[in-house]
C-alpha atoms as a PDB file:
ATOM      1  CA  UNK A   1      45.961  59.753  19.585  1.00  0.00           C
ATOM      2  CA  UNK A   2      45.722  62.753  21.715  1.00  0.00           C
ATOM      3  CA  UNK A   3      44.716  65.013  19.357  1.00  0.00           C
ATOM      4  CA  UNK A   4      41.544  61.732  18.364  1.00  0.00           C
ATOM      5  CA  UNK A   5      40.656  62.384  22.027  1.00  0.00           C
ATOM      6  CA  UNK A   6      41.108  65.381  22.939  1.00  0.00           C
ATOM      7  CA  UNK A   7      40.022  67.362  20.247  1.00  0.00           C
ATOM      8  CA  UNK A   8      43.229  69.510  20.041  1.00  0.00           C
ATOM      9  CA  UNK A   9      43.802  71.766  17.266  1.00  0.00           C
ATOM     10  CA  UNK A  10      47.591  71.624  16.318  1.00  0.00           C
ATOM     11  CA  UNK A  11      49.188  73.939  14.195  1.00  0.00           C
ATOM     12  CA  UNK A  12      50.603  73.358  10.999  1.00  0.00           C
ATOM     13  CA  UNK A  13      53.866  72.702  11.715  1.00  0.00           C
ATOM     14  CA  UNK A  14      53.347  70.315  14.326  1.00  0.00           C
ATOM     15  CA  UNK A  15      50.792  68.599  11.780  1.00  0.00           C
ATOM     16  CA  UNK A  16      54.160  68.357   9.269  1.00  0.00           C
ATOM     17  CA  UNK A  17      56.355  66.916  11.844  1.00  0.00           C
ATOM     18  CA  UNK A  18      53.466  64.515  13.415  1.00  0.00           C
ATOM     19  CA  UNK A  19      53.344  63.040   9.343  1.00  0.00           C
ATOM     20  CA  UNK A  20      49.220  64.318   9.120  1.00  0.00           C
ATOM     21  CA  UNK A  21      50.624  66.433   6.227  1.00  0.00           C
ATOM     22  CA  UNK A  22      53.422  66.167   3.768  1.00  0.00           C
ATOM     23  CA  UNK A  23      54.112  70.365   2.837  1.00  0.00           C
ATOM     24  CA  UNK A  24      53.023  73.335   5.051  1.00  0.00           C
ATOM     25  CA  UNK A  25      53.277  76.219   2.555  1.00  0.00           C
ATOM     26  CA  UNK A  26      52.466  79.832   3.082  1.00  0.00           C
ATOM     27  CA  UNK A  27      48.746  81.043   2.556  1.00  0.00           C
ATOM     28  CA  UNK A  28      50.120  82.982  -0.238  1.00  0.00           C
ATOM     29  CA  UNK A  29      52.079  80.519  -2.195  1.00  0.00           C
ATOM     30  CA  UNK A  30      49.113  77.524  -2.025  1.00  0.00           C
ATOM     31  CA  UNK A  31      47.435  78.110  -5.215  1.00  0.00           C
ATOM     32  CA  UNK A  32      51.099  77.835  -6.552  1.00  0.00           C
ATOM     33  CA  UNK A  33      52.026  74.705  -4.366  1.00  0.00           C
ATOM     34  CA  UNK A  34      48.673  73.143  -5.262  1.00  0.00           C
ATOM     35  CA  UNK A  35      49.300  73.481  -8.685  1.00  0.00           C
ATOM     36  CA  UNK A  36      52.603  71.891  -8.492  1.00  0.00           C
ATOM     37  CA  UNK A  37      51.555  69.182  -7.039  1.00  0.00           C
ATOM     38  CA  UNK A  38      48.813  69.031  -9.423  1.00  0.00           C
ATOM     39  CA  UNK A  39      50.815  69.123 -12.128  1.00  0.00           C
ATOM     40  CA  UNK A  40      53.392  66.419 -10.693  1.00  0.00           C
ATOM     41  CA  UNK A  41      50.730  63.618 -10.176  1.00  0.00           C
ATOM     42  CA  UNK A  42      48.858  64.378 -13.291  1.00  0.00           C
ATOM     43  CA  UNK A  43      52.451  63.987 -15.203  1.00  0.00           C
ATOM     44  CA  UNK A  44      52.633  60.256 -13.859  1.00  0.00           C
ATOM     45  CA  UNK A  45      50.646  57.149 -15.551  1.00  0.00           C
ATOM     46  CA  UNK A  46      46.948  56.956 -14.791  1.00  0.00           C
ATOM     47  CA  UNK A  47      47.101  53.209 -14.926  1.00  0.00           C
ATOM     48  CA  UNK A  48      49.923  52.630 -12.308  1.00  0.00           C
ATOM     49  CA  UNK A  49      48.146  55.786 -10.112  1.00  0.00           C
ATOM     50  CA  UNK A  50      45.219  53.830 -10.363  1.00  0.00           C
ATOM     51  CA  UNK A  51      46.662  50.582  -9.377  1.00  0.00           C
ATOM     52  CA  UNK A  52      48.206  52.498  -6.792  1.00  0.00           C
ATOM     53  CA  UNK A  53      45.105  53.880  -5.183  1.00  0.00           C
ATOM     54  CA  UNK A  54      42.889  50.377  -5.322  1.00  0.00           C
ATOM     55  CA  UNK A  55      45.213  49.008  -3.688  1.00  0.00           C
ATOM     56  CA  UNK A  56      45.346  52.017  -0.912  1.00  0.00           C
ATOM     57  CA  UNK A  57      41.262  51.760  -0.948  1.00  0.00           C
ATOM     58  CA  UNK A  58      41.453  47.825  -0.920  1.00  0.00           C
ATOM     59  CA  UNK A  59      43.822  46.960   1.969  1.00  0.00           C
ATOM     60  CA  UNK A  60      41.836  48.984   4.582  1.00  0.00           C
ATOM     61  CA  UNK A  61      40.576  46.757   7.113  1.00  0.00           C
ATOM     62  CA  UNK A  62      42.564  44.164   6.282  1.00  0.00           C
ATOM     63  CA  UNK A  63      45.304  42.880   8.586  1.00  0.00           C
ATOM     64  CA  UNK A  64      48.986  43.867   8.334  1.00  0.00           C
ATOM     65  CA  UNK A  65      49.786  40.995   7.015  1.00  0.00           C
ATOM     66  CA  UNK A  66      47.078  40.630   4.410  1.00  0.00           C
ATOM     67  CA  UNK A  67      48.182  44.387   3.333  1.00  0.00           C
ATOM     68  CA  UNK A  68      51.493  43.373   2.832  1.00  0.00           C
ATOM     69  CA  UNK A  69      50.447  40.402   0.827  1.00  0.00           C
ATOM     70  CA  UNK A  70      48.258  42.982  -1.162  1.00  0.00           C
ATOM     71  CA  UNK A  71      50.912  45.369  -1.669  1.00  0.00           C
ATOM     72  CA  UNK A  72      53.842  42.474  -2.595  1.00  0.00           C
ATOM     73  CA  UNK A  73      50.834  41.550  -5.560  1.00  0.00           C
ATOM     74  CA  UNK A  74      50.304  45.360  -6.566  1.00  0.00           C
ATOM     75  CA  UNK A  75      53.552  45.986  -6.631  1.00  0.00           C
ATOM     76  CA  UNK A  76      53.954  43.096  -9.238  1.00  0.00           C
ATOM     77  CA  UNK A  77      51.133  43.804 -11.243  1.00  0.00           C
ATOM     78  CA  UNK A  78      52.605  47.745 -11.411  1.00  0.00           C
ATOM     79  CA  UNK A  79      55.795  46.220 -12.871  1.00  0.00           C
ATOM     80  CA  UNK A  80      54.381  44.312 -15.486  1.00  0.00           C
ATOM     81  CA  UNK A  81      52.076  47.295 -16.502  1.00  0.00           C
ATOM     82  CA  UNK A  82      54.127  48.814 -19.847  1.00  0.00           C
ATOM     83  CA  UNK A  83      53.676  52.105 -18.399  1.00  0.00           C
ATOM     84  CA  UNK A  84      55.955  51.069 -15.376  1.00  0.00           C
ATOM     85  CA  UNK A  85      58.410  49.399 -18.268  1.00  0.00           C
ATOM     86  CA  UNK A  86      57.662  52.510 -19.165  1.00  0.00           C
ATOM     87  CA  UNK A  87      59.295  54.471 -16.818  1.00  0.00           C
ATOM     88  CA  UNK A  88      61.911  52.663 -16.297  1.00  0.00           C
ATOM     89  CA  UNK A  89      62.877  53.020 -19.345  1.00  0.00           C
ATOM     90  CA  UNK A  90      62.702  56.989 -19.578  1.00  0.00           C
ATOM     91  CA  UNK A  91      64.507  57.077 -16.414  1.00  0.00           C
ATOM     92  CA  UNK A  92      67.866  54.902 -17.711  1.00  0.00           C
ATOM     93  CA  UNK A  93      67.219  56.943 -20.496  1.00  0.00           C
ATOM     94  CA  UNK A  94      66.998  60.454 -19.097  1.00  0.00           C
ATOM     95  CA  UNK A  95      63.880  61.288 -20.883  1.00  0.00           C
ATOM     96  CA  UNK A  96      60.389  61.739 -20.622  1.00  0.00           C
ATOM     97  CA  UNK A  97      57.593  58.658 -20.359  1.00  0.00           C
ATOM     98  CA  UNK A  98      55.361  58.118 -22.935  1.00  0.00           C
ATOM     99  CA  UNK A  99      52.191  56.592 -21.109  1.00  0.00           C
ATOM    100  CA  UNK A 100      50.899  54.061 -23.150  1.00  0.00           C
ATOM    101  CA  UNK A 101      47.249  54.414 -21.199  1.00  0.00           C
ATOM    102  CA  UNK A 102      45.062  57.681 -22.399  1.00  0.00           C
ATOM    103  CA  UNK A 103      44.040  60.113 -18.924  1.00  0.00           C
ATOM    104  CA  UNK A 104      41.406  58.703 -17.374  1.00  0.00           C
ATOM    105  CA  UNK A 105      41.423  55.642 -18.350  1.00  0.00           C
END
């Protein structure tokens, strides 16, 4: 809140241990972090992301508890999804998903 009011600038760290970001990475190794990352969410189901982020964009302005009801229902409907089967399955398996639902789609 004080940084809301005030204005503040913080530095990065205290950004990381405040939870504003998740990774504080040296200028020089961003392009490579970036790309990790990059390459880490686009390895993951674009239906189940997708499900993921309505329900991020849906539940704002809602009250905790209709969030929560919101989120208990997403996280149903991402179970029954066969890409979440899915990955459960790779997982007990030890091998990679197959997402059944093309990139952007």
């Amino acid at each position: 809140m004080e940084m809301l009011f005030t204005g503040r600038a913080i530095s990065a760290q205290e950004a990381l241990r405040s939870g504003l970001v998740s990774l504080v990475v040296p200028s020089d190794k961003l392009e490579e972090e970036t790309e990790h990352v990059v390459k880490s969410i686009i390895s993951n189901s674009a239906a189940v992301l997708a499900l993921g982020k309505q329900y991020i964009y849906s539940q704002m302005g809602t009250t905790p508890s209709a969030a929560f009801k919101q989120g208990t229902d997403t996280m149903v409907c991402n179970l029954a999804h066969p890409d979440a089967q899915e990955g459960i399955a790779a997982f007990k398996e030890k091998r990679a998903p197959k997402w059944t639902t093309p990139k952007g789609k």
